[in-house]
PDB file of N, CA and C in Angstrom:
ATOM      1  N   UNK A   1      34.591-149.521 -54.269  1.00  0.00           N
ATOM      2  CA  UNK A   1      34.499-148.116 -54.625  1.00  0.00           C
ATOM      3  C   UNK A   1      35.894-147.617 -54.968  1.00  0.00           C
ATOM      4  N   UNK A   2      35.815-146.856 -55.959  1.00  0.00           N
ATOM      5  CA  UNK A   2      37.259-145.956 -56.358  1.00  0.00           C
ATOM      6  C   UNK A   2      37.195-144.371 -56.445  1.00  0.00           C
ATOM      7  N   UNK A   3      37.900-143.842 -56.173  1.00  0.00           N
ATOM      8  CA  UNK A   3      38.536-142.602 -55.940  1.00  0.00           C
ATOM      9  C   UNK A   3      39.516-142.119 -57.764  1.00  0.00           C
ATOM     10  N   UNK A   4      38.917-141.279 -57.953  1.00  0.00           N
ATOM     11  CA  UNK A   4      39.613-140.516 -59.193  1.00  0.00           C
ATOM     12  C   UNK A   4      40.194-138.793 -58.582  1.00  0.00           C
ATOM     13  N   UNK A   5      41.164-138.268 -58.293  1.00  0.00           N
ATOM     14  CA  UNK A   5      41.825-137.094 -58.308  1.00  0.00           C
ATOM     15  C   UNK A   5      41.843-136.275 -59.635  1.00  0.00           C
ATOM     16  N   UNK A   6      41.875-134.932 -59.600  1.00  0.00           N
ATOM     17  CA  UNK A   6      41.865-134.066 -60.795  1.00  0.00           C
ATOM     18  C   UNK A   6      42.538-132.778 -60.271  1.00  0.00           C
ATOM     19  N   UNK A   7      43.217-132.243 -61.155  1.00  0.00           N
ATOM     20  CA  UNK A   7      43.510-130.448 -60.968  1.00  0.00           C
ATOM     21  C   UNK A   7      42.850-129.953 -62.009  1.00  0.00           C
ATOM     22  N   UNK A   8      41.837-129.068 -62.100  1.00  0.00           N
ATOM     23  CA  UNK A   8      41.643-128.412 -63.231  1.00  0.00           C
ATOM     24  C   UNK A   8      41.684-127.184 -63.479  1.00  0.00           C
ATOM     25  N   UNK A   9      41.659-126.523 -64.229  1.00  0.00           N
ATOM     26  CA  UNK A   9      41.045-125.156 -64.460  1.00  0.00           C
ATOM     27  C   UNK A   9      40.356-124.589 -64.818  1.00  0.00           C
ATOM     28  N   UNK A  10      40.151-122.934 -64.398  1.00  0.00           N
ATOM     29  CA  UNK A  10      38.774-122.289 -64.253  1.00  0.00           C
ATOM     30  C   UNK A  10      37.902-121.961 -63.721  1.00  0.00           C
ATOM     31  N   UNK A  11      38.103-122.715 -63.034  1.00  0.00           N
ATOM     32  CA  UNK A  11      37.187-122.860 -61.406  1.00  0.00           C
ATOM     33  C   UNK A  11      37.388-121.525 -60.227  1.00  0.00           C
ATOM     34  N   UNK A  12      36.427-121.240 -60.539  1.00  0.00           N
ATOM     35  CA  UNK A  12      36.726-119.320 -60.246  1.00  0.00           C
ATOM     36  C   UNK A  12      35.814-119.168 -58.550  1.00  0.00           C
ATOM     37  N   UNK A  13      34.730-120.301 -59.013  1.00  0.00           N
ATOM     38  CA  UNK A  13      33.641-120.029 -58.435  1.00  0.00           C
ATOM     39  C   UNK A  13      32.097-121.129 -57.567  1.00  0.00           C
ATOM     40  N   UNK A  14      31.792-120.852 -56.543  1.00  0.00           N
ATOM     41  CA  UNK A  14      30.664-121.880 -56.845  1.00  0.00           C
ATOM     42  C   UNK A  14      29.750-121.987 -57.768  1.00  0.00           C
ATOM     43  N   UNK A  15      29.561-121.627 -58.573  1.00  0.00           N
ATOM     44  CA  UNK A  15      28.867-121.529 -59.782  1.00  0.00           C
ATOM     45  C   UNK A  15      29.409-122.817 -60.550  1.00  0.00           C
ATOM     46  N   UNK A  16      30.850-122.985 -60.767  1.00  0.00           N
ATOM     47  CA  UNK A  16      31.930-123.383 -61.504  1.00  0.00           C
ATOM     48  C   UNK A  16      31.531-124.743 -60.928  1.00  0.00           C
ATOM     49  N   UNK A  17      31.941-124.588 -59.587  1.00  0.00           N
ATOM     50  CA  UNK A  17      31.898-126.304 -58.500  1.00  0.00           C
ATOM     51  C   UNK A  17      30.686-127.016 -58.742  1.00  0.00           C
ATOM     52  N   UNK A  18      29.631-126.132 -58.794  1.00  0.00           N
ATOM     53  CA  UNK A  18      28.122-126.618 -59.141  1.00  0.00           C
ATOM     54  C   UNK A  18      27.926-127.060 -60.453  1.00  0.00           C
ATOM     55  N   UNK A  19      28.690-126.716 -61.576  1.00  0.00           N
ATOM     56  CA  UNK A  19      28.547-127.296 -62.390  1.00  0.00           C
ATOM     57  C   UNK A  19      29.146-128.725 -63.075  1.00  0.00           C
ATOM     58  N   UNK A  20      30.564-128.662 -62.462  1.00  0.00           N
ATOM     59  CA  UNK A  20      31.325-129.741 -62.183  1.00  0.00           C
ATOM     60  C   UNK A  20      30.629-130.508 -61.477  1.00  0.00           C
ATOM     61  N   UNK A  21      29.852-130.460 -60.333  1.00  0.00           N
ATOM     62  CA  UNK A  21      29.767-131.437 -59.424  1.00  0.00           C
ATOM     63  C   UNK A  21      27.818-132.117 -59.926  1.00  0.00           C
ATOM     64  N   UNK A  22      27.208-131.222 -61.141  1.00  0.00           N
ATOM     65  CA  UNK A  22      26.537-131.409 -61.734  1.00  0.00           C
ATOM     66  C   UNK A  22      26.435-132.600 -62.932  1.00  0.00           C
ATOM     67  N   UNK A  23      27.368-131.752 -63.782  1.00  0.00           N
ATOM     68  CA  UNK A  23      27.853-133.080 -64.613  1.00  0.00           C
ATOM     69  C   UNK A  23      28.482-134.275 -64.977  1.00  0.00           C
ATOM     70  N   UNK A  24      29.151-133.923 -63.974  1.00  0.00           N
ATOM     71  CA  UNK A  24      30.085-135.108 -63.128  1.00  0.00           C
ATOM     72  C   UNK A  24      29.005-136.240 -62.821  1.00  0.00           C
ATOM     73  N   UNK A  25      28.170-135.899 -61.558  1.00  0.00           N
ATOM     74  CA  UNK A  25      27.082-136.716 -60.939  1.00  0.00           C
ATOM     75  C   UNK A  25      26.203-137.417 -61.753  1.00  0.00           C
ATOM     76  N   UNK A  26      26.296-137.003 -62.998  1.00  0.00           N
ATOM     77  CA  UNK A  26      25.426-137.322 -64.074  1.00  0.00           C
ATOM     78  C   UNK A  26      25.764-138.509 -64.666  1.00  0.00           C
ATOM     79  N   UNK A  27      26.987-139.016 -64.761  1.00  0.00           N
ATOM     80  CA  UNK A  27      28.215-139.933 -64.932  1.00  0.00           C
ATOM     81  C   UNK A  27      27.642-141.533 -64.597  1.00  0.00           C
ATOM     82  N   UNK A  28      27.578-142.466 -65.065  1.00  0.00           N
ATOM     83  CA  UNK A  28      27.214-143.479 -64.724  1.00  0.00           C
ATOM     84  C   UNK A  28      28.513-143.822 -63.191  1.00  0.00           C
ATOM     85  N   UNK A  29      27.959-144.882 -61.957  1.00  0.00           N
ATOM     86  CA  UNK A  29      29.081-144.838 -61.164  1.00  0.00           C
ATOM     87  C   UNK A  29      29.463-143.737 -60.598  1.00  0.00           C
ATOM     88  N   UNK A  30      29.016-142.538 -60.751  1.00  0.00           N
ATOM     89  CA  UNK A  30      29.358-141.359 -60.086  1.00  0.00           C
ATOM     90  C   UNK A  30      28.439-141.525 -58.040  1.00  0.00           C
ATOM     91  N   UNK A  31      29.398-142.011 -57.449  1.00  0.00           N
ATOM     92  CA  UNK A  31      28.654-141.624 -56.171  1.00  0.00           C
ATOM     93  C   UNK A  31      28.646-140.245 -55.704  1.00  0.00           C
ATOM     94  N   UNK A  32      29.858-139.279 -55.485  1.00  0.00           N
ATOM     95  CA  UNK A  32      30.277-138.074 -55.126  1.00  0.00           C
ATOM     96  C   UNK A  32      31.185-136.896 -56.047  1.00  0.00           C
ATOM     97  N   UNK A  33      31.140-136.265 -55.770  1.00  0.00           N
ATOM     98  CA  UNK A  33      32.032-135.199 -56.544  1.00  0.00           C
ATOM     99  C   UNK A  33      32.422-134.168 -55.578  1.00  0.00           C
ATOM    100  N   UNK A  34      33.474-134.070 -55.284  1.00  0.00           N
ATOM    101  CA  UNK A  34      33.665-132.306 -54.630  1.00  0.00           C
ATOM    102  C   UNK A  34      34.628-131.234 -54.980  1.00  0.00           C
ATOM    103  N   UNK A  35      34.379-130.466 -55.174  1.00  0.00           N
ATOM    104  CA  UNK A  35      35.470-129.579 -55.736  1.00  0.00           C
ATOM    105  C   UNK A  35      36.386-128.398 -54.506  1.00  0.00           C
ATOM    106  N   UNK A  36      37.369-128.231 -54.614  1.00  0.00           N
ATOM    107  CA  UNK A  36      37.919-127.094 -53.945  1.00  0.00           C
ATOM    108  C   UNK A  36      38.311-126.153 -54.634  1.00  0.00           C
ATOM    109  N   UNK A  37      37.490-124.984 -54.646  1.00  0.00           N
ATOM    110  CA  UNK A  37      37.537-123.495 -56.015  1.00  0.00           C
ATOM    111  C   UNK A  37      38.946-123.365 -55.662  1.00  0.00           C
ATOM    112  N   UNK A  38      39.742-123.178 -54.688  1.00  0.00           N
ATOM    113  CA  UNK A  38      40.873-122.236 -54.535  1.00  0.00           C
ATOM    114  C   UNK A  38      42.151-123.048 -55.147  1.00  0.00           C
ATOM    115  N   UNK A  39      41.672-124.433 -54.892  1.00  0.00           N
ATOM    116  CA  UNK A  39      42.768-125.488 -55.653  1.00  0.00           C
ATOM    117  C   UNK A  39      42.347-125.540 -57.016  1.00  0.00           C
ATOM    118  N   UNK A  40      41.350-125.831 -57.499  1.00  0.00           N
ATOM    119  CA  UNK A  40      40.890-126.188 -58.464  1.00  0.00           C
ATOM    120  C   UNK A  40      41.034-128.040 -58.640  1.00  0.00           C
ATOM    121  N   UNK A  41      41.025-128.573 -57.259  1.00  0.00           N
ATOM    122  CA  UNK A  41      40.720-129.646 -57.154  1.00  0.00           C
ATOM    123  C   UNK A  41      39.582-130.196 -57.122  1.00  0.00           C
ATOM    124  N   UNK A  42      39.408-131.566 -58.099  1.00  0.00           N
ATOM    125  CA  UNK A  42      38.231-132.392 -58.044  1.00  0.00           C
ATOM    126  C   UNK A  42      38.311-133.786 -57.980  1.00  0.00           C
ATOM    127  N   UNK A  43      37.428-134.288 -56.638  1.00  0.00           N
ATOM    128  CA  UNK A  43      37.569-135.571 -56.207  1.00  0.00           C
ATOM    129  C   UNK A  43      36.325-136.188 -56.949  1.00  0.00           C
ATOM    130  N   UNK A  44      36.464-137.499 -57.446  1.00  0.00           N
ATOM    131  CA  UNK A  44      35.178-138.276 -57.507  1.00  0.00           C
ATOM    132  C   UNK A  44      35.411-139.372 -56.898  1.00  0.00           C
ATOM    133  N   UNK A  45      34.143-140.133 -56.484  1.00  0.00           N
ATOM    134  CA  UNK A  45      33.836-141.326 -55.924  1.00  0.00           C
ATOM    135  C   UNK A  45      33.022-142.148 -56.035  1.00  0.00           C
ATOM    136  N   UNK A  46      32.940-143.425 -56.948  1.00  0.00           N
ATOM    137  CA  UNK A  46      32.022-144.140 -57.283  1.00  0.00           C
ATOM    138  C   UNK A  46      32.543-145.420 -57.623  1.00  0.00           C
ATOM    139  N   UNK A  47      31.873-146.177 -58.242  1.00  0.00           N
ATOM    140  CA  UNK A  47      31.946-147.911 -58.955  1.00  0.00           C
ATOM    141  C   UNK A  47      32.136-147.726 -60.593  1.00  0.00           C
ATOM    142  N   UNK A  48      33.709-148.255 -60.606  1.00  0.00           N
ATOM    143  CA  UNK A  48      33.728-148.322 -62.260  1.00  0.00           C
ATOM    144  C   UNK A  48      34.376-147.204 -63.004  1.00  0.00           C
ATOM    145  N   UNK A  49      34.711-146.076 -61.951  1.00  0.00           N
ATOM    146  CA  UNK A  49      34.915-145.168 -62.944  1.00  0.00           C
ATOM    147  C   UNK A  49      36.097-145.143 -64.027  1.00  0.00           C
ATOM    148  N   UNK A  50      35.961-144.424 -64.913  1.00  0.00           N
ATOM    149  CA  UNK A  50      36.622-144.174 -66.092  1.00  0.00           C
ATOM    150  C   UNK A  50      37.829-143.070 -66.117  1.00  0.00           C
ATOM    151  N   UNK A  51      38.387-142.882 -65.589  1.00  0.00           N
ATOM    152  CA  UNK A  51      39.720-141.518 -66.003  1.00  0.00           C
ATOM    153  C   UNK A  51      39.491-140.773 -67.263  1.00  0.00           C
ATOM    154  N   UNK A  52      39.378-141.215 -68.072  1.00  0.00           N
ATOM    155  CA  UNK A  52      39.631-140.777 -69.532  1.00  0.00           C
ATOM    156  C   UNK A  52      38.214-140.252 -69.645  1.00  0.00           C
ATOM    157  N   UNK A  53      37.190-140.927 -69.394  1.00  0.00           N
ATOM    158  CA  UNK A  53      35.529-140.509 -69.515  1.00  0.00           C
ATOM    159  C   UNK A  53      35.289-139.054 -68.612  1.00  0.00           C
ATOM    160  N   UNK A  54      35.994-139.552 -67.345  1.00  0.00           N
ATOM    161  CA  UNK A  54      35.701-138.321 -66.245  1.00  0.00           C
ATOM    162  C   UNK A  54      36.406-136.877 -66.486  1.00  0.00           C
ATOM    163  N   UNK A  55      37.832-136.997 -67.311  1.00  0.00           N
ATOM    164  CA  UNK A  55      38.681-135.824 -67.588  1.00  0.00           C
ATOM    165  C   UNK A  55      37.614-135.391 -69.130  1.00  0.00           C
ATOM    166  N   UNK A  56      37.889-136.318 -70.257  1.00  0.00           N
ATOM    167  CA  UNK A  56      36.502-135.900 -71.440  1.00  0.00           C
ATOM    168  C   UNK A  56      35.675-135.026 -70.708  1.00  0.00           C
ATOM    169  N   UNK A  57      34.635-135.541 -70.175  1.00  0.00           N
ATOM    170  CA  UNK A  57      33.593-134.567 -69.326  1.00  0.00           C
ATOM    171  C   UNK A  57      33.640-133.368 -68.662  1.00  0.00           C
ATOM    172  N   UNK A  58      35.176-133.081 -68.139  1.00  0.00           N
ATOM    173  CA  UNK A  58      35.530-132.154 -67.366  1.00  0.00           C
ATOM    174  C   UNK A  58      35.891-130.886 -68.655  1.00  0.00           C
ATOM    175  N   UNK A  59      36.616-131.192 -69.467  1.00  0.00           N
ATOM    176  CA  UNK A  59      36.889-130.404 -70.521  1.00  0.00           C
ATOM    177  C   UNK A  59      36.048-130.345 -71.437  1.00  0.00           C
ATOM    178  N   UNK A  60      34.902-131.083 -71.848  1.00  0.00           N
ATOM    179  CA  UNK A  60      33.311-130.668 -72.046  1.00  0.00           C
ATOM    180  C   UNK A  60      32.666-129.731 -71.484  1.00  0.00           C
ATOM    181  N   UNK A  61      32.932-129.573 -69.512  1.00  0.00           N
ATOM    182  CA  UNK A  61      32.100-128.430 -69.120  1.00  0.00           C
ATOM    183  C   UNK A  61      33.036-127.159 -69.138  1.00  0.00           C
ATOM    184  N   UNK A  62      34.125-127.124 -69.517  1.00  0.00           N
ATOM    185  CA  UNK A  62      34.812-126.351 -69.883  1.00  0.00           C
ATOM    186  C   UNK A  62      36.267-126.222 -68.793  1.00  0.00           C
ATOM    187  N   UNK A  63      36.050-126.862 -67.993  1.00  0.00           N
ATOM    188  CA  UNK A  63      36.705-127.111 -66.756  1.00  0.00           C
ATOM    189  C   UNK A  63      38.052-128.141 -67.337  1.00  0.00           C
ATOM    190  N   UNK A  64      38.941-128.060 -68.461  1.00  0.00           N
ATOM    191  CA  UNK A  64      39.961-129.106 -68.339  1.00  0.00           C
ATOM    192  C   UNK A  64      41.100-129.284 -67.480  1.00  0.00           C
ATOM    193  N   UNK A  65      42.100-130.455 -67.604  1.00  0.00           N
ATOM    194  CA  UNK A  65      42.911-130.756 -66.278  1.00  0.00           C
ATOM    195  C   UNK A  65      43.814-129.547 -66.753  1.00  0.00           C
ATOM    196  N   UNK A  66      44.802-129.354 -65.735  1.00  0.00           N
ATOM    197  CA  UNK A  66      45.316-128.450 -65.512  1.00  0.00           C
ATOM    198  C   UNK A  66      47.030-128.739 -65.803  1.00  0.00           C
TER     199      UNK A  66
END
């Protein structure tokens, strides 16, 4: 299992986290996602993951790194 770190922005809200932690999960290899609104930190945790696929996605939901 691997661990991916993120700062992003935008993240105002649980609304925000729920959607991150939505599309994220959606992710092939995605085991977990969690976000912290006040950091605008996002952890993932799964098999295989991608950096470049997982940040793409993040700035897809409108959420890019920071």
């Amino acid at each position: 299992m691997s661990q991916e770190k993120f700062t992003v922005q935008n993240v105002k809200c649980g609304g925000c986290s729920s959607a991150i932690e939505t599309g994220l999960g959606e992710k092939a290899g995605v085991s977990s996602v969690a976000v912290v609104i006040e950091s605008g930190e996002v952890t993932v945790d799964g098999d295989a993951l991608s950096r470049d696929e997982l940040s793409s996605k993040l700035a897809e939901l409108g959420y890019p790194e920071a």
